[in-house]
Protein backbone atom coordinates (compact mmCIF):
# COMPACT_ATOMS: atom_id res chain seq x y z
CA UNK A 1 0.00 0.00 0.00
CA UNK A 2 1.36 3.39 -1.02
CA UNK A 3 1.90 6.18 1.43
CA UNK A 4 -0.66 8.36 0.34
CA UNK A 5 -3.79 5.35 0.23
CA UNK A 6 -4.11 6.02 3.44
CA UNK A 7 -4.06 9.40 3.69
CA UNK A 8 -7.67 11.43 5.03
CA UNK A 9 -8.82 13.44 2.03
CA UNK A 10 -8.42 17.06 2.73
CA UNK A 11 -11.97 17.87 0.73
CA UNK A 12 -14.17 18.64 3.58
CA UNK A 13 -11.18 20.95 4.95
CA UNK A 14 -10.51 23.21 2.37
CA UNK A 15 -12.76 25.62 0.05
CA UNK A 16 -14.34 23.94 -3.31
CA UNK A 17 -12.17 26.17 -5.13
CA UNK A 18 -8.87 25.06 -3.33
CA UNK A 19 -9.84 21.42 -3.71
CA UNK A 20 -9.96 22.16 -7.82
CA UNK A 21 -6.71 23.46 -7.49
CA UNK A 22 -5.39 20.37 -5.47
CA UNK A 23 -7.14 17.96 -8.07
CA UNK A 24 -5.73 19.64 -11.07
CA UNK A 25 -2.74 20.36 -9.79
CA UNK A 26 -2.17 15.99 -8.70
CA UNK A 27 -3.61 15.24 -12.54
CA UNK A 28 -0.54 17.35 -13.75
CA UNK A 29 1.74 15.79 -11.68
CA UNK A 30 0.04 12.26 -13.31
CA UNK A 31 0.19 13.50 -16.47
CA UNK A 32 4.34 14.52 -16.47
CA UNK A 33 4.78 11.01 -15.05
CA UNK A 34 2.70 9.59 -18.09
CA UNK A 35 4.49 11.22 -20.17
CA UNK A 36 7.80 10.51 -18.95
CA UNK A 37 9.01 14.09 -18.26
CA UNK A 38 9.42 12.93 -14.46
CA UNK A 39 12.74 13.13 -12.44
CA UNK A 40 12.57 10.98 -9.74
CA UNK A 41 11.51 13.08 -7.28
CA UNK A 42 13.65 16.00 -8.36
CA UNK A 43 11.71 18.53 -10.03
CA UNK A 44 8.27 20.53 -9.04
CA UNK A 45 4.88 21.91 -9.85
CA UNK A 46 3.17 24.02 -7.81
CA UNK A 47 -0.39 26.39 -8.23
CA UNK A 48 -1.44 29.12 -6.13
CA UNK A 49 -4.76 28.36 -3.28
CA UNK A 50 -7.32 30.73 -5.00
CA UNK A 51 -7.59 34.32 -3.72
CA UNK A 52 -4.07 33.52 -1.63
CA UNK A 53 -0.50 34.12 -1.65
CA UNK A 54 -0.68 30.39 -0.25
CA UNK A 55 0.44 27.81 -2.58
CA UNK A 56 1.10 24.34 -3.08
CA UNK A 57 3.84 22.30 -4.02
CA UNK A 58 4.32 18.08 -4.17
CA UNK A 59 5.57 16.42 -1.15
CA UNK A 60 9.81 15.32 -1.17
CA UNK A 61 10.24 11.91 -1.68
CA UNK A 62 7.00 11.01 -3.54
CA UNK A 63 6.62 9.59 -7.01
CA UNK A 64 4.91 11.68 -9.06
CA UNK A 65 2.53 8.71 -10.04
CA UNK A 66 1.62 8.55 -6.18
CA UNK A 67 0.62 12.15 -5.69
CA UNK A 68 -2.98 12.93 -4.67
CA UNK A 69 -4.39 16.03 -4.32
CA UNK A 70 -4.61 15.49 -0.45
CA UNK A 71 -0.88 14.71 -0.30
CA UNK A 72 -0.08 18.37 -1.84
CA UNK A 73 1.71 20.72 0.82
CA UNK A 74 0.83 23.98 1.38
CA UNK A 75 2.70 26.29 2.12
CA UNK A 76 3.44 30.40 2.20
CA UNK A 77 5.57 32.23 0.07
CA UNK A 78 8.69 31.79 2.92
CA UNK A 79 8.74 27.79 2.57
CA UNK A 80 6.15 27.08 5.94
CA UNK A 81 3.66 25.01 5.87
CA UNK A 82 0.55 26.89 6.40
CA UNK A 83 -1.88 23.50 7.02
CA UNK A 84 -0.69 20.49 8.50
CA UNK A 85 0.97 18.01 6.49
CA UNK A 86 2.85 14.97 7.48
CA UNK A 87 5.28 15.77 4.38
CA UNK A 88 7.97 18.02 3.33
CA UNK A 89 8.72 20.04 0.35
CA UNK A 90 11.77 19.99 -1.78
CA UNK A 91 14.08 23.53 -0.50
CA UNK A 92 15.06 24.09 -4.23
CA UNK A 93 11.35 23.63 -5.54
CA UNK A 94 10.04 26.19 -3.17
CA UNK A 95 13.40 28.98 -4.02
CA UNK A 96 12.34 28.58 -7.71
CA UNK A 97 8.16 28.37 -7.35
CA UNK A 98 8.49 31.18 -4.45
CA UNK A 99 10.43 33.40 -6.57
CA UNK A 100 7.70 33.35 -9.64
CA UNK A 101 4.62 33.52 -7.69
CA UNK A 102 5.75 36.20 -5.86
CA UNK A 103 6.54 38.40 -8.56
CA UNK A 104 4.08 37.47 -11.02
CA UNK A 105 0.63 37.83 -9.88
CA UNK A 106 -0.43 35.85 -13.25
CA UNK A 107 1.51 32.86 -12.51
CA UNK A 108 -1.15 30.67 -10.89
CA UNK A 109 0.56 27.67 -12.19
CA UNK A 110 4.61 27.28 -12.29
CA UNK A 111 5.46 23.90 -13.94
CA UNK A 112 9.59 22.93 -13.63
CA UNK A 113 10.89 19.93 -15.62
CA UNK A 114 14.43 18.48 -15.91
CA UNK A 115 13.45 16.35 -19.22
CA UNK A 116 16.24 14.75 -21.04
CA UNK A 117 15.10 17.02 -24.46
CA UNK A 118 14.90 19.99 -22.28
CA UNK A 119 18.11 19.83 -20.86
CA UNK A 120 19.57 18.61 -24.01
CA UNK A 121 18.60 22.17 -25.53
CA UNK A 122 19.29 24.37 -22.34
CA UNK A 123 22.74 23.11 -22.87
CA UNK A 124 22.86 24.69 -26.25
CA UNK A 125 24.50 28.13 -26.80
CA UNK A 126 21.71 29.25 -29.08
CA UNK A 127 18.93 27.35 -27.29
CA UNK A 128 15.37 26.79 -28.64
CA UNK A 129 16.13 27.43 -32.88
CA UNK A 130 12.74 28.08 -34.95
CA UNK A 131 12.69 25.67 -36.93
CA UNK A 132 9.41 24.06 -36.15
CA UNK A 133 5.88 25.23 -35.57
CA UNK A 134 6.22 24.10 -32.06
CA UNK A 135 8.86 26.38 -31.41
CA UNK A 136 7.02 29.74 -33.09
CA UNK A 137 5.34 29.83 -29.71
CA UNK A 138 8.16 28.99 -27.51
CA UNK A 139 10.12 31.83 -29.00
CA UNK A 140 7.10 34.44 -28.89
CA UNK A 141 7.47 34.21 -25.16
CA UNK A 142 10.90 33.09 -24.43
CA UNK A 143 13.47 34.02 -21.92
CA UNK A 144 16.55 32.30 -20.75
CA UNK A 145 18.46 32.07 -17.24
CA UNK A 146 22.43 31.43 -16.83
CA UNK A 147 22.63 27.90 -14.66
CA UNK A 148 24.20 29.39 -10.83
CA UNK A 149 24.18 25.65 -9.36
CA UNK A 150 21.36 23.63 -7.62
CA UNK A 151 18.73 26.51 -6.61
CA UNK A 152 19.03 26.74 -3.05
CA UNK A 153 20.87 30.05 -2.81
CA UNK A 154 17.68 32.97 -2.44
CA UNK A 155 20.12 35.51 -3.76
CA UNK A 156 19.65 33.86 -7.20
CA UNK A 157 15.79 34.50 -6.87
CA UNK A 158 16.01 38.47 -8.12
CA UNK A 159 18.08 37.38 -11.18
CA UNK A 160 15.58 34.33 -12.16
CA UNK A 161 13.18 37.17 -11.87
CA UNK A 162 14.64 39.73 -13.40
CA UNK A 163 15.57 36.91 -16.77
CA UNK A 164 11.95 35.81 -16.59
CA UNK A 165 10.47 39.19 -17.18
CA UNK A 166 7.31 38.93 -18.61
CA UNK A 167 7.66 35.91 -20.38
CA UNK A 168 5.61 32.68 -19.96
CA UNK A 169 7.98 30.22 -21.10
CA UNK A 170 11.77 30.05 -19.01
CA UNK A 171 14.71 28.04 -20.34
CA UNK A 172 16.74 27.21 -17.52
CA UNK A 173 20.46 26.87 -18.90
CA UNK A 174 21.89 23.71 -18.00
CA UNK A 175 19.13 22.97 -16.13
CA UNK A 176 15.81 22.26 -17.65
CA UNK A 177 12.31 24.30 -18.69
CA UNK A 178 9.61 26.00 -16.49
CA UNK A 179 6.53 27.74 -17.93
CA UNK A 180 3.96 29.40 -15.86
CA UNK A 181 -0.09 30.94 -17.02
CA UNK A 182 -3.19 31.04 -15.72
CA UNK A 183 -4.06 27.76 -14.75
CA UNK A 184 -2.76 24.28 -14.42
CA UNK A 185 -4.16 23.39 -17.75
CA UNK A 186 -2.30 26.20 -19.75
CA UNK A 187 1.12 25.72 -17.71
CA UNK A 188 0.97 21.84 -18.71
CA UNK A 189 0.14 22.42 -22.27
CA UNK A 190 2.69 25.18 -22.50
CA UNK A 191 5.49 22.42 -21.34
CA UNK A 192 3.87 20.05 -23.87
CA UNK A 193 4.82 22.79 -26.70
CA UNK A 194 7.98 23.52 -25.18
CA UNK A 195 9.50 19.64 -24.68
CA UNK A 196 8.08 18.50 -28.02
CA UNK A 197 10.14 22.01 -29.98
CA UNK A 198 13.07 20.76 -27.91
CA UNK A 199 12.84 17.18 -29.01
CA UNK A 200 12.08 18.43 -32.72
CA UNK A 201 14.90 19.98 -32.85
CA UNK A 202 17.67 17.57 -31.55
CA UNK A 203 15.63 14.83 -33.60
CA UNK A 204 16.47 17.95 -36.83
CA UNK A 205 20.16 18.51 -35.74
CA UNK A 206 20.69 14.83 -35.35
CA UNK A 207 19.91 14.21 -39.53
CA UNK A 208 22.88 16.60 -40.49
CA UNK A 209 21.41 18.75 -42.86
CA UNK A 210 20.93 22.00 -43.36
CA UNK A 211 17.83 23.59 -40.82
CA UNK A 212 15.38 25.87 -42.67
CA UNK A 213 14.83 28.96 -40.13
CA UNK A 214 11.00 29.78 -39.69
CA UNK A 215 10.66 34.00 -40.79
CA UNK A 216 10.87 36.10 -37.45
CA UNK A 217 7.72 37.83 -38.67
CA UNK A 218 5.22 34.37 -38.39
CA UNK A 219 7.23 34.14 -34.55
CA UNK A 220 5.91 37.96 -33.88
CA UNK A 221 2.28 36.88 -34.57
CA UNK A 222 2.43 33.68 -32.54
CA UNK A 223 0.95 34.37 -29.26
CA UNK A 224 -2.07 35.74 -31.05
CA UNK A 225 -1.93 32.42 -33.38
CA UNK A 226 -1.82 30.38 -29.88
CA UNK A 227 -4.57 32.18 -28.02
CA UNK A 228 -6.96 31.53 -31.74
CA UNK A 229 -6.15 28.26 -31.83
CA UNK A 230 -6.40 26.71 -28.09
CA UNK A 231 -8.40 29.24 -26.58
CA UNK A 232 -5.65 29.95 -23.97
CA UNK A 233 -3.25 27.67 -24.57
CA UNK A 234 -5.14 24.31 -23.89
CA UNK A 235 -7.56 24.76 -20.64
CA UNK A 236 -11.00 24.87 -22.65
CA UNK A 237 -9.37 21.89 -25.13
CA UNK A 238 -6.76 20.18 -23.84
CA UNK A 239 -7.29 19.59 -20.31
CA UNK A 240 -10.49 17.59 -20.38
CA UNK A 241 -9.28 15.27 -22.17
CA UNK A 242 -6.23 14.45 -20.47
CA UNK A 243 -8.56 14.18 -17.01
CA UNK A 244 -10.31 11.35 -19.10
CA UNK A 245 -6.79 9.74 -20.06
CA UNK A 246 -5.97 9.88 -16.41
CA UNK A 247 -9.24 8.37 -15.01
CA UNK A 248 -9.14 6.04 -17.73
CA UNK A 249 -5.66 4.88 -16.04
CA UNK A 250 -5.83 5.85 -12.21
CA UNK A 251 -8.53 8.07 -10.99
CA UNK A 252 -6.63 7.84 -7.27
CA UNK A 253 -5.30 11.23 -7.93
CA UNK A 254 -8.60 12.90 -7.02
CA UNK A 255 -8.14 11.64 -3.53
């Protein structure tokens, strides 16, 4: 038996609009895991309580397959837990998720990955190329961070923030990829564009021949492109159906 099956659900404890939160939040988690973008236990999502500067963040040393949204830890934006929780959180998770939420108000979801495609890229001196329609709307909103060692040092948080700017999608050098939006739903369909560009274009670079650059001007109209197409990057689309997939699979996440 896994150590969250026998966990008390949290529902009756927290507001209907928190307990969304949780259960989106633990079917992104599900859906990384599904799709392989997992680390261990080494990288983090988190999404902000509604109508808070409370938010919440997976518990260290859990699979992300085993998360529920009753296992999430909340937490304020200086690391403490702010509701009981027999778990921890990961220091360098919270420095990183602390240090967005806090400075942008429209981050209510801040996804962090360290997939192998990802890092692959991050490593390159001219990181994401446009050479695919996946990466027109990378590169509409993309910013890039120097690598300053395992994020535990809080003096690094005013540079991340400074790098990230305005931008919604965050290639961290060396490192890995973190987008952030309005919801859970756009964040993880934001890191769904931004893995499959990265894995486009090593999959490219790896057939030897010459790359065909996209025109900058098709890459200046792409965030309006996005928000046509998905409706907001995924939530009204996307999302639904990936809940199905999940259920479909393992509908313990909900508890």
């Amino acid at each position: 038996m896994s150590e969250t099956s026998s966990l008390p659900s949290l529902h009756s404890q927290v507001s209907d609009a928190e307990w969304q939160q949780r259960v989106n939040l633990a079917a992104c988690y599900r859906a990384v895991a599904m799709y392989g973008w997992d680390d261990l236990i080494f990288t983090h999502i988190s999404a902000r309580v509604p109508g808070t500067e409370h938010f919440l963040i997976n518990p260290f040393g859990m699979l992300f397959d085993e998360i529920t949204a009753s296992s999430l830890v909340k937490v304020d934006l200086a690391g403490k837990k702010v509701m009981e929780s027999p778990f921890e959180i990961n220091p360098a998770g919270y420095v990183i998720h602390s240090a967005v939420h806090a400075a942008r108000a429209d981050a209510e979801c801040v996804l962090h990955l360290h997939c192998a495609n990802g890092v692959a890229v991050s490593s390159q001196r001219h990181g994401v190329l446009p050479i695919s329609q996946q990466s027109i709307f990378v590169l509409s909103s993309l910013s890039y961070h120097d690598y300053e060692g395992v994020a535990l040092n809080e003096d690094e948080k005013p540079r991340l923030v400074a790098d990230l700017g305005q931008k919604s999608f965050l290639m961290l050098r060396n490192h890995g990829l973190l987008t952030l939006a309005a919801s859970v739903a756009d964040a993880f369909l934001m890191m769904y564009v931004f893995e499959s560009a990265c894995k486009i274009q090593l999959l490219a670079q790896s057939g030897g021949a010459e790359l065909i650059n996209i025109d900058p001007r098709i890459i200046a109209g792409a965030q309006a492109q996005a928000k046509e197409v998905t409706r907001g990057m995924g939530g009204a689309i996307a999302w639904s159906g990936l809940l199905r997939k999940l259920d479909r699979l393992d509908s313990s996440y909900r508890n």
